[in-house]
C-alpha atoms as a PDB file:
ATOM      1  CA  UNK A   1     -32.008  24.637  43.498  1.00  0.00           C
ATOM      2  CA  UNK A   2     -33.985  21.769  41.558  1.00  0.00           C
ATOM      3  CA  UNK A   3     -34.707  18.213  42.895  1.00  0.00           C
ATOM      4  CA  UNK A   4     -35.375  15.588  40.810  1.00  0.00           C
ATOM      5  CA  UNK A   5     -37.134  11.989  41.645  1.00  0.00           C
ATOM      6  CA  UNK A   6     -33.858  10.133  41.279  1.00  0.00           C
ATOM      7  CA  UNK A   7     -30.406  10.847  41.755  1.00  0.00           C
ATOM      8  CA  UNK A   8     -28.223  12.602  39.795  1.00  0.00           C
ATOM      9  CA  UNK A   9     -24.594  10.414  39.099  1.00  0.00           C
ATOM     10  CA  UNK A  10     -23.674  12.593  35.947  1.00  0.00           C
ATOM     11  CA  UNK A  11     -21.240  15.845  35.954  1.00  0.00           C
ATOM     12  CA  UNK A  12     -23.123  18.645  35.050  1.00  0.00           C
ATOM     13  CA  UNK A  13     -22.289  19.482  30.799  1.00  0.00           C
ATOM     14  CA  UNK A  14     -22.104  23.530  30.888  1.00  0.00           C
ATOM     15  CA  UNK A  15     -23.013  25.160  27.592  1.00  0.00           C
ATOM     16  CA  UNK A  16     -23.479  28.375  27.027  1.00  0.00           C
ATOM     17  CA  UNK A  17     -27.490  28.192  26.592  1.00  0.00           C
ATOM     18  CA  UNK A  18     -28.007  26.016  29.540  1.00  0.00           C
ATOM     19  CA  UNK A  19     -27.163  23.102  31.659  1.00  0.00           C
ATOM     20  CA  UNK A  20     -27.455  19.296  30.847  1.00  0.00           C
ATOM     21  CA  UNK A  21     -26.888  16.555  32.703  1.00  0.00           C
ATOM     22  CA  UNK A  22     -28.627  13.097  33.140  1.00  0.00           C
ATOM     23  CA  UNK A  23     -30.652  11.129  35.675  1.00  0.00           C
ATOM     24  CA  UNK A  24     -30.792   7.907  36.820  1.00  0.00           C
ATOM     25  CA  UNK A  25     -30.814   5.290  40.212  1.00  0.00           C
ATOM     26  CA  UNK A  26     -30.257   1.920  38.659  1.00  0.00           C
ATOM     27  CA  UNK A  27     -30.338   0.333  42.483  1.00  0.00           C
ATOM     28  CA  UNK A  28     -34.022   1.812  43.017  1.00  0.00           C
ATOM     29  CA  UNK A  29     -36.088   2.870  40.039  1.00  0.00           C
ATOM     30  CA  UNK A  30     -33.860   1.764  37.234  1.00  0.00           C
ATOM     31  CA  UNK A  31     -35.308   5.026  35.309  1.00  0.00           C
ATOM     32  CA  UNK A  32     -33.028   7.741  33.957  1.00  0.00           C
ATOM     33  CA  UNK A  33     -33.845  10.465  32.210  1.00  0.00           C
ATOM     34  CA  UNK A  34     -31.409  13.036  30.343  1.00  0.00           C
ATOM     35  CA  UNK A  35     -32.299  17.113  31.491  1.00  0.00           C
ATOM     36  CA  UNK A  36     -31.687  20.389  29.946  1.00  0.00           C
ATOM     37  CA  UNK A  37     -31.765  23.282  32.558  1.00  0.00           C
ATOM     38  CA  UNK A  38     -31.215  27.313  32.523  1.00  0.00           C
ATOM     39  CA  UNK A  39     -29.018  28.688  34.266  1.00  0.00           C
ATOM     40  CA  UNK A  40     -31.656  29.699  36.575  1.00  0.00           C
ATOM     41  CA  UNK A  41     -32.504  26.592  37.679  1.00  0.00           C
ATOM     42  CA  UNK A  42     -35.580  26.200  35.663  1.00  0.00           C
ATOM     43  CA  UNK A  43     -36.134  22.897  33.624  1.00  0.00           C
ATOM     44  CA  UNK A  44     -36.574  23.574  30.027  1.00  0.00           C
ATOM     45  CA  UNK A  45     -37.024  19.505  29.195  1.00  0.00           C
ATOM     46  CA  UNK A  46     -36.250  16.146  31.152  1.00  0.00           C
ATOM     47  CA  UNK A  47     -36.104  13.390  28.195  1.00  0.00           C
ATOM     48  CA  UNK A  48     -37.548   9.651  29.072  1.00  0.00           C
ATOM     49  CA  UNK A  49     -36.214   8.766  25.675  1.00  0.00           C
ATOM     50  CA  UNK A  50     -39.420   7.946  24.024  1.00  0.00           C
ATOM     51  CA  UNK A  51     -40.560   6.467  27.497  1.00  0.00           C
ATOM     52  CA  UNK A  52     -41.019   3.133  25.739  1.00  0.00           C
ATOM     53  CA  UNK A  53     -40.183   1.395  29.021  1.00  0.00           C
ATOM     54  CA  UNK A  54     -40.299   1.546  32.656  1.00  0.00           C
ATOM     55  CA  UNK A  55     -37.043   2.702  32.585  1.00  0.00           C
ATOM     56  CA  UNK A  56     -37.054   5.436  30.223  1.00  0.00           C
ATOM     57  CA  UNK A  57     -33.712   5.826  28.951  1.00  0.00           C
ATOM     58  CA  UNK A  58     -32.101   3.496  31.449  1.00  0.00           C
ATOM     59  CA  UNK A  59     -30.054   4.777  33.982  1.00  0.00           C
ATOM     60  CA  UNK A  60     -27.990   7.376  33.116  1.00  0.00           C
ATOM     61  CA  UNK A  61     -24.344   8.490  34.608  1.00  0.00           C
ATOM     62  CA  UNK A  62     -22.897  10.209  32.044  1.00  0.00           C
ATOM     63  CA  UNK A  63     -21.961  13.862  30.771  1.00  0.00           C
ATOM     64  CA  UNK A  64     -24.106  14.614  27.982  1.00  0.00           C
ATOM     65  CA  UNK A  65     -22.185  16.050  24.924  1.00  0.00           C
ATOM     66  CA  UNK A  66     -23.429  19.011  22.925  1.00  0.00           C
ATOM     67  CA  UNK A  67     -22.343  18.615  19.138  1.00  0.00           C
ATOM     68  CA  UNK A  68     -24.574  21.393  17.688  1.00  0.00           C
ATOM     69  CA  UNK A  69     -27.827  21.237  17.902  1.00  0.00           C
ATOM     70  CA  UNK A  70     -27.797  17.256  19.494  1.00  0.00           C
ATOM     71  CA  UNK A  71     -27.276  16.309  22.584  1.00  0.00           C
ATOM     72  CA  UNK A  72     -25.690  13.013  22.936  1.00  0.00           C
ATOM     73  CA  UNK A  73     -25.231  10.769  26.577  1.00  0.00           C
ATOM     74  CA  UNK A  74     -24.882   6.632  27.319  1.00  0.00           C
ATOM     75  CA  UNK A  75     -27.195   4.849  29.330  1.00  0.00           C
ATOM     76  CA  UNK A  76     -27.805   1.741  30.704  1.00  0.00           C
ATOM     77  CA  UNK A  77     -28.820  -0.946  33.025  1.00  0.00           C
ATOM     78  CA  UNK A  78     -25.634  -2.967  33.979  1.00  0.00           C
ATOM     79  CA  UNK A  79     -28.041  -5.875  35.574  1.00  0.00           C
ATOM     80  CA  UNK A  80     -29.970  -6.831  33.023  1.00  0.00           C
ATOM     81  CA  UNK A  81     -27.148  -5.905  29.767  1.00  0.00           C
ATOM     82  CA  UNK A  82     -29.507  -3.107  28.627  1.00  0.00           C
ATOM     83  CA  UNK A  83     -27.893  -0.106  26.948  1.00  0.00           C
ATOM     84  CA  UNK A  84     -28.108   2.533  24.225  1.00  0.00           C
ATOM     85  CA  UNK A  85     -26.424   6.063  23.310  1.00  0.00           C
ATOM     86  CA  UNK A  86     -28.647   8.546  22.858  1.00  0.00           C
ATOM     87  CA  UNK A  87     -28.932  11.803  20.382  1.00  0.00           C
ATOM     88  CA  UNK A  88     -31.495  14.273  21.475  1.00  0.00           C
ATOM     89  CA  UNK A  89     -32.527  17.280  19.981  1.00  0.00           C
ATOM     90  CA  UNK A  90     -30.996  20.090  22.111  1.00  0.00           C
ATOM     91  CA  UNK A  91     -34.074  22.328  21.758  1.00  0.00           C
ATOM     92  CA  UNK A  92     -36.421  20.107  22.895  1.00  0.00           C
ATOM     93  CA  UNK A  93     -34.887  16.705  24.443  1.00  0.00           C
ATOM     94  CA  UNK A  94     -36.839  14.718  21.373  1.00  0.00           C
ATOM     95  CA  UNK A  95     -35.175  11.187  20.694  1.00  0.00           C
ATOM     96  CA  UNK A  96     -33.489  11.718  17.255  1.00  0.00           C
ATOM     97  CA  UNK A  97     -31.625   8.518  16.917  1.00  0.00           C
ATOM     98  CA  UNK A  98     -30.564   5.649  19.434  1.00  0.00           C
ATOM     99  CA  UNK A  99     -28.043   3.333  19.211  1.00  0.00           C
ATOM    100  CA  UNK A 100     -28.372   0.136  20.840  1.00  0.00           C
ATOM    101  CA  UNK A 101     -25.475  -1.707  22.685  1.00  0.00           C
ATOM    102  CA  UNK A 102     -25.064  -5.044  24.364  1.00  0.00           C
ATOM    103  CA  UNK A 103     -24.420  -3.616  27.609  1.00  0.00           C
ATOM    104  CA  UNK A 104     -24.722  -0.418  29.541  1.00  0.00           C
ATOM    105  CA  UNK A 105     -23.139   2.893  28.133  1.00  0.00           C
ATOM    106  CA  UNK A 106     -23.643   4.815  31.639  1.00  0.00           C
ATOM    107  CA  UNK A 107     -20.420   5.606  32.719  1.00  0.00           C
ATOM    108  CA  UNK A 108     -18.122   6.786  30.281  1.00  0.00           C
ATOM    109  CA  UNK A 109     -18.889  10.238  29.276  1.00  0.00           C
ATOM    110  CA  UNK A 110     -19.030  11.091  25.523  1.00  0.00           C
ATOM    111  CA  UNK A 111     -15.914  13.047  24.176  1.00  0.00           C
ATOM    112  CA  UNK A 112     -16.234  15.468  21.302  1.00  0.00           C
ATOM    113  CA  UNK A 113     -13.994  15.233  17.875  1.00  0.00           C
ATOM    114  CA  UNK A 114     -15.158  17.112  15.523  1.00  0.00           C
ATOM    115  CA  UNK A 115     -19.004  16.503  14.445  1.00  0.00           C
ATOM    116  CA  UNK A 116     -18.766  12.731  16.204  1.00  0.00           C
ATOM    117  CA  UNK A 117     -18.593  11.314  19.733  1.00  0.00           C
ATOM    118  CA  UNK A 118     -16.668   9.084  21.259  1.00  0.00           C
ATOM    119  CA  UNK A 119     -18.240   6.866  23.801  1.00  0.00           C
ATOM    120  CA  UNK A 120     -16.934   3.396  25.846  1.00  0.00           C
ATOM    121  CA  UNK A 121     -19.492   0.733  27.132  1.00  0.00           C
ATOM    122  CA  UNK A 122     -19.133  -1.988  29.438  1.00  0.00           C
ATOM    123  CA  UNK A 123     -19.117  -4.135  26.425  1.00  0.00           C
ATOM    124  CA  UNK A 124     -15.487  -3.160  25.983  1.00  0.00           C
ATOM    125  CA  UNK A 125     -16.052  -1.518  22.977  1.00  0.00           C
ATOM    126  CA  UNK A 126     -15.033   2.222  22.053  1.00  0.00           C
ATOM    127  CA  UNK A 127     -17.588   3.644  19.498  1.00  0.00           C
ATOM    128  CA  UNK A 128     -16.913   6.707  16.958  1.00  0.00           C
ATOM    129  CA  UNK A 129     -20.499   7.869  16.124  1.00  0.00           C
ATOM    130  CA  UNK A 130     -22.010  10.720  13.851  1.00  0.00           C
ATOM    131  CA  UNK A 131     -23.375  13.067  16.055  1.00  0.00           C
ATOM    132  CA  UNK A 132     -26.293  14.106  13.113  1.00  0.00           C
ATOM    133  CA  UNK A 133     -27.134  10.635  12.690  1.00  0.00           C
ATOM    134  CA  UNK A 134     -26.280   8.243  15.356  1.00  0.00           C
ATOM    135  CA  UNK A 135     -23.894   6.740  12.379  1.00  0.00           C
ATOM    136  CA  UNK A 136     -21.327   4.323  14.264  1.00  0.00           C
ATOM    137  CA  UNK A 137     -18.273   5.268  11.882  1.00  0.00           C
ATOM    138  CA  UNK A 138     -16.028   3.021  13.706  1.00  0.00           C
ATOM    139  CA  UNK A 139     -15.005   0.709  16.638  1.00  0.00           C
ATOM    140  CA  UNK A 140     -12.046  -1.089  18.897  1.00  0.00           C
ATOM    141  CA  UNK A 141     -12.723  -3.696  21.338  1.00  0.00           C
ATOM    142  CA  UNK A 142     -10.979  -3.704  24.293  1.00  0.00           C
ATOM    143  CA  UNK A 143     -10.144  -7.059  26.348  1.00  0.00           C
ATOM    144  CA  UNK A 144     -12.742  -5.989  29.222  1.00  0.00           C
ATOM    145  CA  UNK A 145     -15.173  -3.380  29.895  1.00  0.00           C
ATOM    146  CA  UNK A 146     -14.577   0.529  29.297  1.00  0.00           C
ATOM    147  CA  UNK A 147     -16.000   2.546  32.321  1.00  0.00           C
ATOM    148  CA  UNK A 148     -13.463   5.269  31.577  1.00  0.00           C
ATOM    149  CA  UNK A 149     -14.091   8.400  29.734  1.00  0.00           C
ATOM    150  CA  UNK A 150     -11.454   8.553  26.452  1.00  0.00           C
ATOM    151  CA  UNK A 151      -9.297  11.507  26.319  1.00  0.00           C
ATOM    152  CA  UNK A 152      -8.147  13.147  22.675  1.00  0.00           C
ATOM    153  CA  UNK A 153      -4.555  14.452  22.849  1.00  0.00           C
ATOM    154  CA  UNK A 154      -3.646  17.193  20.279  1.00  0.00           C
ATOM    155  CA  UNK A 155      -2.225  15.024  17.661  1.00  0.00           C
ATOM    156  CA  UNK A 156      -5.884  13.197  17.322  1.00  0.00           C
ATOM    157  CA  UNK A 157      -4.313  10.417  19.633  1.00  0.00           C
ATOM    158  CA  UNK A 158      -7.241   8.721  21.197  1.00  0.00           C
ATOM    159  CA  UNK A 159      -6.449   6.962  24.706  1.00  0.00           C
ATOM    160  CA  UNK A 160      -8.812   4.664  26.132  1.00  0.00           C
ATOM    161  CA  UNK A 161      -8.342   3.140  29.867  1.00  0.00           C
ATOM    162  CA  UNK A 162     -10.418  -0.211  30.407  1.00  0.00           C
ATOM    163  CA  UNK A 163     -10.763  -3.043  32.859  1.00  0.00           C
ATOM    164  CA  UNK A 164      -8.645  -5.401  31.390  1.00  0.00           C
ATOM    165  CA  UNK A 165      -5.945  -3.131  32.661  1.00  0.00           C
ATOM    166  CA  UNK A 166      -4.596  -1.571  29.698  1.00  0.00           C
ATOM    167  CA  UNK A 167      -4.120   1.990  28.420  1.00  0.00           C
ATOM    168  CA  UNK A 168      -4.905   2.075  24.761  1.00  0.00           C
ATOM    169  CA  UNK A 169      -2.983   4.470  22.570  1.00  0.00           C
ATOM    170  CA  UNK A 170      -5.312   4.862  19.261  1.00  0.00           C
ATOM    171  CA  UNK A 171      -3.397   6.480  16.640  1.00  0.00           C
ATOM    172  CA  UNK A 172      -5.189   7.917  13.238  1.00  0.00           C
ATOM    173  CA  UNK A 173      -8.811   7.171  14.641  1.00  0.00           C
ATOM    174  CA  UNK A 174     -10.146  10.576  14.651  1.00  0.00           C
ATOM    175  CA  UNK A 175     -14.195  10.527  12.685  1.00  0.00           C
END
C-alpha cells in the first residue's frame, strides 16, 4: 500500500518491470506528477517533469505508455489551457522531451502503434508522436475536444470518439 499527496485519477499501466501510473488533483494542488513503482509497492521515481512550475507536470489522468525504454503520459490543467505530453526515461522518470499543447492532454490515455503514441487533447486534436523523440509525425482535428482514449483495430484502423459527437474512422494513419 503507497499513498501519495494527491490523488491518483490514472489506471494503473502494468509492465513487466513495474507499475506506472500518474498523479494529479487539478481542483486542489493543480500538481501532478507521473510514478514508476515495483511490484512491491516501493517507489522507484515520482517525475515533477523538470518541476519548472508549481504544478510540476500539470495534472495528470492518464495511463502512461511504455514504448521501450520511454515512458510517455498527457497532462494538463483544463482551467488555465495548460498542457503537454510527456516522454520520460523509464529508468529514471528524467524529462526526455515534452510536447506542448494548447490545452490539457489529461484524459485520454496514450495508445501504442508501433514505436509512436497516439494521444487526444481537449484541443480536439489526435496526435501521432515518435516515442524516441517526442516527433509529432502527424495530426486530425476533430470538431470538439477528445477526452476519449483512441482504439487501433487490426487493420491499423484508428477510431477516435470526441465531443462533437462523432466517431472517427481513420484509415491508413498508422506512424
Amino acid at each position: 500500500k503507497t499513498r501519495f499527496p494527491s490523488g491518483i485519477r490514472s489506471p494503473a499501466r502494468l509492465e513487466s518491470d513495474g507499475i506506472f501510473l500518474s498523479i494529479g488533483d487539478p481542483d486542489n494542488s493543480k500538481s501532478g506528477e507521473i510514478v514508476r513503482l515495483g511490484y512491491d509497492g516501493d517507489v522507484h521515481w515520482r517525475s515533477d517533469c523538470g518541476g519548472k512550475t508549481r504544478s510540476k507536470c500539470f495534472s495528470c489522468w492518464t495511463a502512461p505508455a511504455i514504448v521501450g525504454d520511454v515512458a510517455i503520459a498527457g497532462c494538463g490543467l483544463d482551467s488555465s489551457g495548460e498542457g503537454a505530453i510527456w516522454g520520460l526515461d523509464k529508468e529514471t522518470g528524467a524529462v526526455r522531451w515534452k510536447v506542448k499543447v494548447d490545452n490539457d492532454c489529461q484524459t485520454s490515455s496514450p495508445v501504442v502503434v508501433g514505436d509512436a503514441v497516439l494521444i487526444g487533447c481537449i484541443d480536439g486534436v489526435l496526435r501521432a508522436i515518435g516515442a524516441s523523440d517526442g516527433a509529432v509525425r502527424w495530426t486530425f482535428k476533430a470538431g470538439k475536444g477528445i477526452w476519449a482514449t483512441s482504439a487501433l483495430d487490426t487493420d491499423g484502423t484508428v477510431y477516435i470518439g470526441s465531443h462533437d459527437g462523432y466517431l472517427y474512422a481513420l484509415e491508413g494513419t498508422v506512424p
